[in-house]
Protein backbone atom coordinates (compact mmCIF):
# COMPACT_ATOMS: atom_id res chain seq x y z
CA UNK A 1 0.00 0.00 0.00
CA UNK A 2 2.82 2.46 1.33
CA UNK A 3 5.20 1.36 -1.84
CA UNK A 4 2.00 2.16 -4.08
CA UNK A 5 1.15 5.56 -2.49
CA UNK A 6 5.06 6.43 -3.27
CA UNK A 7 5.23 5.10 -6.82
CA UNK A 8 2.00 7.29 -7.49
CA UNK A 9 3.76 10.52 -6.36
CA UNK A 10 6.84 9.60 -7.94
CA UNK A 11 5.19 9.36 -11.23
CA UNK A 12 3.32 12.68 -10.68
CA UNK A 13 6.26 14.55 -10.56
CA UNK A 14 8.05 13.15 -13.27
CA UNK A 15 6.82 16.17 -16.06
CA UNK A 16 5.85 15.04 -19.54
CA UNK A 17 8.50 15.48 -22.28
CA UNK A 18 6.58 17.88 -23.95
CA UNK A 19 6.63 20.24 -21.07
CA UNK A 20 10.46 19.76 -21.06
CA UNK A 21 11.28 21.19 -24.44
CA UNK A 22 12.31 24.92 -24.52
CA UNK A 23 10.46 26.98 -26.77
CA UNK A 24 12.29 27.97 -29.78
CA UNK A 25 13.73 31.70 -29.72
CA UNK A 26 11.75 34.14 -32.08
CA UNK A 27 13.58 34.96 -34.82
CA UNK A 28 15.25 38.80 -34.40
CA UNK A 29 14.00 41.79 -35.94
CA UNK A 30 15.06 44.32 -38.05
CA UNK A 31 14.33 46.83 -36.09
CA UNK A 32 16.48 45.52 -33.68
CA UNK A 33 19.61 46.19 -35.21
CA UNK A 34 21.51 49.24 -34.35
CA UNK A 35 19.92 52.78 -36.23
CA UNK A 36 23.38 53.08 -38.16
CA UNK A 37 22.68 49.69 -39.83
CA UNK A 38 19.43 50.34 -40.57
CA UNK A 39 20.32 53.59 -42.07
CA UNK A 40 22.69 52.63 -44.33
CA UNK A 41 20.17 50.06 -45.73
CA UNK A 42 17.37 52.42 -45.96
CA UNK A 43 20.07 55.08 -47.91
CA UNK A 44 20.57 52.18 -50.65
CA UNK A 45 16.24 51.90 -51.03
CA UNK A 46 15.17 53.97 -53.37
CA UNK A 47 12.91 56.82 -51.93
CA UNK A 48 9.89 56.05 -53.49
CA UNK A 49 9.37 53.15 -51.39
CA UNK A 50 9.92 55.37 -47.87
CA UNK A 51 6.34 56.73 -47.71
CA UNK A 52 5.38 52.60 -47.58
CA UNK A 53 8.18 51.51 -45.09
CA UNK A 54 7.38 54.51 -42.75
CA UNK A 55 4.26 52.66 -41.57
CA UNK A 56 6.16 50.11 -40.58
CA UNK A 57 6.88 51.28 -36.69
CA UNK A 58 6.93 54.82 -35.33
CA UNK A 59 10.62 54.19 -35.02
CA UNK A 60 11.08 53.23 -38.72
CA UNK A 61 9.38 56.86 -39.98
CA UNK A 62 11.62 58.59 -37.36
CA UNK A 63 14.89 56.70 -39.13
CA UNK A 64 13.42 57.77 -42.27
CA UNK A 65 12.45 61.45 -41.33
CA UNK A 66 16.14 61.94 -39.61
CA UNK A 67 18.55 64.36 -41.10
CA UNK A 68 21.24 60.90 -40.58
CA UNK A 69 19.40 59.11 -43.52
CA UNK A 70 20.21 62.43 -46.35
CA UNK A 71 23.34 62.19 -44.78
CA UNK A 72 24.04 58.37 -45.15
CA UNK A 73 22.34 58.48 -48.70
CA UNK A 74 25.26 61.39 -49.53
CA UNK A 75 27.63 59.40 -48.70
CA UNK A 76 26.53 56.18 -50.59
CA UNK A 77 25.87 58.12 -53.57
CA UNK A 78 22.17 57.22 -53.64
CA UNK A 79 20.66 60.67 -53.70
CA UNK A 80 17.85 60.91 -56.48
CA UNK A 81 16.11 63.67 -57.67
CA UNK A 82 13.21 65.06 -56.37
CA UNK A 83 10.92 67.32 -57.94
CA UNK A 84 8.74 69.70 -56.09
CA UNK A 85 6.32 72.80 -56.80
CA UNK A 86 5.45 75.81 -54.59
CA UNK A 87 1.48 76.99 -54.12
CA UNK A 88 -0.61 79.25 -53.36
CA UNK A 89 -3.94 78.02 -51.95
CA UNK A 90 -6.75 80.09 -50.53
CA UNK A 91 -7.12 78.50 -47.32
CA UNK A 92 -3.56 78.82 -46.57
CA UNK A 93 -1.84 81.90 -45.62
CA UNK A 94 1.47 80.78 -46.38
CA UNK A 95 2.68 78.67 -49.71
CA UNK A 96 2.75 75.37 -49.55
CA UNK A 97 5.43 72.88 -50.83
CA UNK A 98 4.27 69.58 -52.90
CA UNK A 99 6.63 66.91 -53.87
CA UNK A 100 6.11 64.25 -57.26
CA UNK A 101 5.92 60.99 -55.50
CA UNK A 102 6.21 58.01 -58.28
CA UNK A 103 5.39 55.11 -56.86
CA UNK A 104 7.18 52.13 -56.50
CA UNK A 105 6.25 48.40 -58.63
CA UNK A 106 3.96 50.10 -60.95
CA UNK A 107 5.26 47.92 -63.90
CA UNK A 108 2.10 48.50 -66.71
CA UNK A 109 1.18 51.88 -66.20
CA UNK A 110 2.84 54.74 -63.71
CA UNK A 111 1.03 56.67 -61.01
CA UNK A 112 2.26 59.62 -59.52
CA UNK A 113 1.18 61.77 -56.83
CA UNK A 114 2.01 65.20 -55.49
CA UNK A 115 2.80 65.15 -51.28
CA UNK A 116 2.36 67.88 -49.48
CA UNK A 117 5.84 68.80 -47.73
CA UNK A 118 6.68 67.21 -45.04
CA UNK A 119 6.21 63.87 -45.43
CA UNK A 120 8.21 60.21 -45.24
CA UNK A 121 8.46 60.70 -48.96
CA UNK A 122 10.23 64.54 -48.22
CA UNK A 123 11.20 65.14 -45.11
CA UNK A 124 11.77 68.99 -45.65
CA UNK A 125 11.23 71.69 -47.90
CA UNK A 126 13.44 71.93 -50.54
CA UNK A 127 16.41 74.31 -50.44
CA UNK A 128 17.71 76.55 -53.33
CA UNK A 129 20.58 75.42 -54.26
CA UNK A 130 23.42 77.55 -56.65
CA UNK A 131 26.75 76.39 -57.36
CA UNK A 132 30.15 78.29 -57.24
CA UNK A 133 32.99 76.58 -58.18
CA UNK A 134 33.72 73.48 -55.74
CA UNK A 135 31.29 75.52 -53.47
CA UNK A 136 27.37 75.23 -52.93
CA UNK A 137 25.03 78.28 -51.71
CA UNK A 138 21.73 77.34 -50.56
CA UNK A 139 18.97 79.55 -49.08
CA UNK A 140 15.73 78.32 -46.67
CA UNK A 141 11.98 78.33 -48.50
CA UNK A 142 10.40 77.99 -45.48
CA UNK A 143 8.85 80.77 -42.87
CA UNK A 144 9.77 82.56 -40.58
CA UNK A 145 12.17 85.20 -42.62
CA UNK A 146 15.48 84.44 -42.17
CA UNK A 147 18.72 86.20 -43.36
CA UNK A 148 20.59 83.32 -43.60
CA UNK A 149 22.60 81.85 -46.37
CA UNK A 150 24.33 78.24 -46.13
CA UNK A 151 27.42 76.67 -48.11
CA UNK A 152 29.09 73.75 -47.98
CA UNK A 153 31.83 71.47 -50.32
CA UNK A 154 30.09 69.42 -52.41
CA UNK A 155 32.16 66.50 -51.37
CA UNK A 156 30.94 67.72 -47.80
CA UNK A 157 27.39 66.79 -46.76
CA UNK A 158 27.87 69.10 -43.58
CA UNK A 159 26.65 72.99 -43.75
CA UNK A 160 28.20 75.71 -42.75
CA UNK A 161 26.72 79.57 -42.70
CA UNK A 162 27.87 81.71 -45.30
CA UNK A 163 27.63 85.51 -44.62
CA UNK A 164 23.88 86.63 -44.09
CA UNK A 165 22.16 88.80 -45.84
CA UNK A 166 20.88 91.99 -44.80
CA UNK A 167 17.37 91.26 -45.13
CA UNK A 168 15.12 88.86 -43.83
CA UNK A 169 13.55 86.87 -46.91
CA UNK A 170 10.76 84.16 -47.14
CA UNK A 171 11.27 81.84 -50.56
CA UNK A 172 14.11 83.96 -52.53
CA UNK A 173 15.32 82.88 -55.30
CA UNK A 174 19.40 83.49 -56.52
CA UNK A 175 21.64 83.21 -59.48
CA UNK A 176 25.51 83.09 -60.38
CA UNK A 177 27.00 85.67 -62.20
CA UNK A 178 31.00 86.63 -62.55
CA UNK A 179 30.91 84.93 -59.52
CA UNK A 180 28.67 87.04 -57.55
CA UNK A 181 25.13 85.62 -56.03
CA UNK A 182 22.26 88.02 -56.37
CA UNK A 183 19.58 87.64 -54.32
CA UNK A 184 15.81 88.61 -55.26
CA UNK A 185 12.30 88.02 -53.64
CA UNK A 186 11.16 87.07 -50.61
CA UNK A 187 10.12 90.49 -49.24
CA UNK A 188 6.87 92.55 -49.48
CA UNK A 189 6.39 95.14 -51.41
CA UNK A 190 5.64 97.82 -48.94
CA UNK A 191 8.65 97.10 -47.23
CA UNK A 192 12.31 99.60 -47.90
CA UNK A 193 13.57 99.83 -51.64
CA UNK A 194 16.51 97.68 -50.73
CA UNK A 195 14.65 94.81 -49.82
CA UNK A 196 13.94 93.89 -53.49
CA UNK A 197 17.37 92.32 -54.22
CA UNK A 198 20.86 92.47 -52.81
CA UNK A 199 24.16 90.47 -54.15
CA UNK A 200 27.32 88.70 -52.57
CA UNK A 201 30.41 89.30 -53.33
CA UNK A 202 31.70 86.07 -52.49
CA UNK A 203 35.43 86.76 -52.43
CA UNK A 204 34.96 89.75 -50.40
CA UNK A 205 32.34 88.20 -48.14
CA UNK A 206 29.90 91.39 -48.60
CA UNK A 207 26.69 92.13 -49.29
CA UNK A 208 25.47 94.96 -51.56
CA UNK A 209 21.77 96.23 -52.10
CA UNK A 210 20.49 96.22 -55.93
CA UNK A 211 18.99 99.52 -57.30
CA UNK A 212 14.99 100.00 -56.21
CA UNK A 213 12.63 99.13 -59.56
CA UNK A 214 10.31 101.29 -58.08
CA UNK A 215 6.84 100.72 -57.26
CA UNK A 216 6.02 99.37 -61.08
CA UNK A 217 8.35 96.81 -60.86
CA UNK A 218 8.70 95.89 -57.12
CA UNK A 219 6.68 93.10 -56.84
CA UNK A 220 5.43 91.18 -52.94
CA UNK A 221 4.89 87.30 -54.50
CA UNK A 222 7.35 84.67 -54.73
CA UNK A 223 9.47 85.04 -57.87
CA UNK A 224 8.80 82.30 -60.42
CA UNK A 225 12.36 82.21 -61.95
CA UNK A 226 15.53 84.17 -62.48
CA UNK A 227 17.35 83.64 -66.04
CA UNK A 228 20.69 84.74 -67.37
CA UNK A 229 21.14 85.87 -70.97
CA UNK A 230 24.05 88.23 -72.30
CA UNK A 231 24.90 89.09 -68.96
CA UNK A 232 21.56 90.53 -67.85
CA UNK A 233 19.44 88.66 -65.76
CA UNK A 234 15.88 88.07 -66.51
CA UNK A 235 13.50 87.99 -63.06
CA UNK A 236 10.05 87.02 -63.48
CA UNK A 237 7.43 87.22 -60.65
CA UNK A 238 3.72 85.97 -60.52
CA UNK A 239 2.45 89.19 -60.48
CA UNK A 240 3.38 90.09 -64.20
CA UNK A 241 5.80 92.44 -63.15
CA UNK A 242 9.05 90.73 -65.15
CA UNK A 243 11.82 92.65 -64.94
CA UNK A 244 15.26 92.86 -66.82
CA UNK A 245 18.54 93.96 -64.60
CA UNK A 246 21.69 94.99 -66.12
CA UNK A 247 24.34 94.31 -63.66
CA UNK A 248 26.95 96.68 -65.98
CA UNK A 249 24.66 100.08 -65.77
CA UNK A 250 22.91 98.97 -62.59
CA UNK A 251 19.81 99.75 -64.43
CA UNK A 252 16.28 97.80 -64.29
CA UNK A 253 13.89 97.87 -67.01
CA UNK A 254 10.59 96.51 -67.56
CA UNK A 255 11.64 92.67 -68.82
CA UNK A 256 9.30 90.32 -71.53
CA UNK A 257 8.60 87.46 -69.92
CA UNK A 258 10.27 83.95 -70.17
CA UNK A 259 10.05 82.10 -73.85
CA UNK A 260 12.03 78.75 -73.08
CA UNK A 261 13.17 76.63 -70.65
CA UNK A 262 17.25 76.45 -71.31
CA UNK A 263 19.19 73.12 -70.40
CA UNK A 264 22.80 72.41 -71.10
CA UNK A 265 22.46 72.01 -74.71
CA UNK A 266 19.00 72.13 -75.52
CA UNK A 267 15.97 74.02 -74.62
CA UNK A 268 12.62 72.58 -74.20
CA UNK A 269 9.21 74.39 -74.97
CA UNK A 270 5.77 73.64 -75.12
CA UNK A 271 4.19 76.11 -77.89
CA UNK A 272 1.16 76.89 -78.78
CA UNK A 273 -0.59 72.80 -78.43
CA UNK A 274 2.37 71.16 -79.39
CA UNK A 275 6.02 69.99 -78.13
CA UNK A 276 8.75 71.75 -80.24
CA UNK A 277 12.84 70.68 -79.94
CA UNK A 278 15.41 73.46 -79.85
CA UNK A 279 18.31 72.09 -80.98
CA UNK A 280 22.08 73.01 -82.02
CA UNK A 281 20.91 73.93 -85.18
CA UNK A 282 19.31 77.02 -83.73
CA UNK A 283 15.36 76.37 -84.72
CA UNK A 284 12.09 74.74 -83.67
CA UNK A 285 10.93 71.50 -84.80
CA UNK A 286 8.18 69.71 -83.78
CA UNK A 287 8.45 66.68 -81.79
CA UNK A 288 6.95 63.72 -83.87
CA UNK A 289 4.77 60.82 -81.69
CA UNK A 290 2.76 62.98 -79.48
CA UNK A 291 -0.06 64.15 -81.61
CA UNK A 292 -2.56 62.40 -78.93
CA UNK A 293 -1.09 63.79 -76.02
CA UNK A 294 -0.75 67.18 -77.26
CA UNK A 295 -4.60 66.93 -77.41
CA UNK A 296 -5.19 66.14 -73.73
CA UNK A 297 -4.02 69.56 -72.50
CA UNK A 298 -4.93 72.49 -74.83
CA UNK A 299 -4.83 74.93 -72.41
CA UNK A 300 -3.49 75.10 -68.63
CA UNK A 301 0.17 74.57 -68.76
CA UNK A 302 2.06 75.33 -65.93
CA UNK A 303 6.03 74.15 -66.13
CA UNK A 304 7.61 72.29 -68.00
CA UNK A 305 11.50 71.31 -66.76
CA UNK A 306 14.29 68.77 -67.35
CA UNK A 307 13.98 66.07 -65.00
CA UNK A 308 16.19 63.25 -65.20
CA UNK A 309 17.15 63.70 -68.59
CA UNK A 310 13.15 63.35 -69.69
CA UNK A 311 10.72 66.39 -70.05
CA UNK A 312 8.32 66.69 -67.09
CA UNK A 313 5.32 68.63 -68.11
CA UNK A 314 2.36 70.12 -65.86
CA UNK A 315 -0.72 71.28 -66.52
CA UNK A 316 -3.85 71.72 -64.91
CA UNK A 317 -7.73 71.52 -66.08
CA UNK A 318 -11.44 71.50 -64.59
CA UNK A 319 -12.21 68.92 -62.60
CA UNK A 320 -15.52 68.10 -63.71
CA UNK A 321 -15.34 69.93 -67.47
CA UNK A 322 -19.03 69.77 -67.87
CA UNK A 323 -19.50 72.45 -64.66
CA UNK A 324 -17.13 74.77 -66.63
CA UNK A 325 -18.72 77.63 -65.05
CA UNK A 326 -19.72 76.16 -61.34
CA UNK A 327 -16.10 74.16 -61.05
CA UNK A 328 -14.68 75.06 -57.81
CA UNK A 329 -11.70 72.66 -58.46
CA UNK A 330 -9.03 71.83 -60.79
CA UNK A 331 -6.41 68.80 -61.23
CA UNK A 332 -3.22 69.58 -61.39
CA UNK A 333 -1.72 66.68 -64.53
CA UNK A 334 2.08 65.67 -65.05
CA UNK A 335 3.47 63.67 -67.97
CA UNK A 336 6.99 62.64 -67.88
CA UNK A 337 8.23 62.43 -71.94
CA UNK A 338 11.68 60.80 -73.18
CA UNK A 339 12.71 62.63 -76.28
CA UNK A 340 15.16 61.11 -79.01
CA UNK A 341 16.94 62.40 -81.55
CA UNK A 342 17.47 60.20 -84.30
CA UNK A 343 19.96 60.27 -87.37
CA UNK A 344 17.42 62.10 -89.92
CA UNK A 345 17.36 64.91 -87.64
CA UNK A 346 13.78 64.15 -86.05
CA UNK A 347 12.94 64.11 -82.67
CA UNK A 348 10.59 61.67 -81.49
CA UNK A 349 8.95 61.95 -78.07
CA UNK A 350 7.41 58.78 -75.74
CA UNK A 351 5.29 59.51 -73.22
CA UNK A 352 6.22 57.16 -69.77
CA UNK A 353 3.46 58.37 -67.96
CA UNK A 354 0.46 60.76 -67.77
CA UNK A 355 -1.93 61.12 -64.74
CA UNK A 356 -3.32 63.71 -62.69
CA UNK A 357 -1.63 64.26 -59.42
CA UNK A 358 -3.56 66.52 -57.44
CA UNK A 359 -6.82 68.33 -57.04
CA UNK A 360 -7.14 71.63 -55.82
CA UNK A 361 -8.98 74.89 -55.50
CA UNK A 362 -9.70 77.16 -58.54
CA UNK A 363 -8.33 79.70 -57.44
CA UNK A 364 -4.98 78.65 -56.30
CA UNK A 365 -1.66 80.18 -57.61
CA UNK A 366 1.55 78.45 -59.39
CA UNK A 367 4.34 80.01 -57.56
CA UNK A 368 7.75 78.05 -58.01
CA UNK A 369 8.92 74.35 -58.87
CA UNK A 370 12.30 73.19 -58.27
CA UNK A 371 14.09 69.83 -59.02
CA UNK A 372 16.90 69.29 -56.56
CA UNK A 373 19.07 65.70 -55.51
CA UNK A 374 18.48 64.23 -52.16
């Protein structure tokens, strides 16, 4: 009975070998790896996939938000380009900043979209970037007003602050000329005459103010574009107020507005309904292949600019065209168009993509697109 009793226990306290085995480790995680790993993983993905990977973890968008991730995709070499526009919208009080997004593993047919700055897709708003020499200038397009002007080596992903300028300026814009930087925009109208434009002297680290235009000329909105040609430099605003300013007499005339679009050594333009080449030969030919797509936006263009070696062209048009007069919204469209140039001196153009990228109010303004790498 006793030896029984004992046997029982014995055997009740021997544990199953099922409750024995150790439960295999789980497997580790990315995310547990140290941030400088991750990072220089993430700066070898293209960016087009960051808007999808930032919903991974609140710690993944904060990697791919960070300041370290431009810097580790600088020095990888895996900066792309990014383009962006600049608008006016009337429930805003201050412009806002749109990137293109492409998106990723769209293999029959492109989409694009246009984010609103920030986002995982751009952290930041772009700057505006001018190149002197080995040296690169860039200036903040983002409120408050700030005087301050940035440079850096461009084998040097670090900034530094250049000598700031002696006014406080929201979105300027700047050129290179005899290498001086002039400075325009960013000021309102009503402010002092010397607020319209001022230029750097870079070797003697000093700023100078530019002659007043006078109230004609002086114009309060973000300037669209600057342009260079035969020395005199070309400003147009949004306010049709272009201007023309001779850096030789110091004099400013009333300019003509901007005709072309000028790359390194050809110019793109979208006349009249169709796409024309300017080539080496000095005149316009039509580009053959896009007879369709020249159709699709008669009216409404907005920019057209050299992005990645293809012409990226926007336009916008009613939302719903049947409510021509009750609309209260356009789309704004993009189209991104390889051009070749074959041996019997045509030009033919292929059109990659076409869709519209975003809808907004009427009455909103184009102010200012840029394409920089990041």
């Amino acid at each position: 009975m006793l030896h029984s009793s004992v046997q029982a226990a014995a055997s009740a306290a021997v544990e199953p070998p099922w409750k024995k085995m150790k439960p295999n480790p789980s497997p580790p995680s990315f995310l547990s790896l140290p941030d400088v790993i991750i990072l220089n993983c993430l700066a070898r993905v293209s960016k087009s996939y960051y808007p999808i990977l930032s919903l991974v973890s609140k710690s993944f968008r904060s990697l791919i938000l960070s300041i370290e991730l431009n810097h580790a995709r600088f020095h990888h070499k895996t900066q792309e380009s990014l383009f962006s526009i600049c608008l006016q919208l009337p429930d805003r009080p201050l412009p806002s900043w749109f990137t293109l997004w492409i998106q990723p593993d769209q293999v029959e047919k492109k989409k694009a979209t246009l984010v609103q700055v920030p986002s995982s897709y751009a952290s930041r708003e772009p700057l505006f970037l001018r190149r002197v020499g080995s040296d690169i200038y860039a200036l903040r397009q983002r409120y408050p007003p700030s005087q301050v002007m940035l440079v850096r080596h461009n084998e040097n992903v670090l900034w530094s602050n250049a000598p700031s300028m002696t006014v406080a300026r929201v979105n300027p814009v700047a050129c290179v000329l005899h290498g001086k930087i002039y400075v325009f925009g960013g000021c309102k109208a009503n402010e002092s005459a010397e607020s319209w434009g001022e230029v750097l002297d870079i070797k003697a680290r000093t700023w100078e103010p530019l002659p007043d235009p006078g109230d004609e000329l002086r114009f309060s909105s973000v300037i669209r574009k600057i342009e260079i040609t035969q020395g005199k430099l070309y400003v147009r605003s949004n306010e049709e107020k272009d201007s023309v300013y001779d850096p030789k007499t110091r004099e400013i005339k009333e300019g003509l507005g901007f005709l072309v679009h000028q790359g390194n050594h050809q110019k793109e333009k979208v006349k009249e309904e169709n796409i024309n080449w300017w080539g080496c030969i000095q005149a316009w030919i039509k580009v053959k292949g896009l007879s369709s797509f020249n159709k699709n936006y008669r009216s409404g263009l907005i920019e057209t600019v050299n992005y990645c070696g293809k012409l990226l062209i926007m336009w916008d048009k009613l939302a719903q065209p049947r409510l021509r007069r009750n609309c209260q919204e356009k789309t704004i469209c993009c189209a991104l168009v390889a051009l070749e140039k074959r041996q019997n001196g045509q030009v033919w153009g292929k059109v990659e993509w076409s869709n519209g990228v975003l809808t907004v109010p009427s009455s909103y303004v184009f102010l200012r697109s840029s394409v920089i790498r990041t």
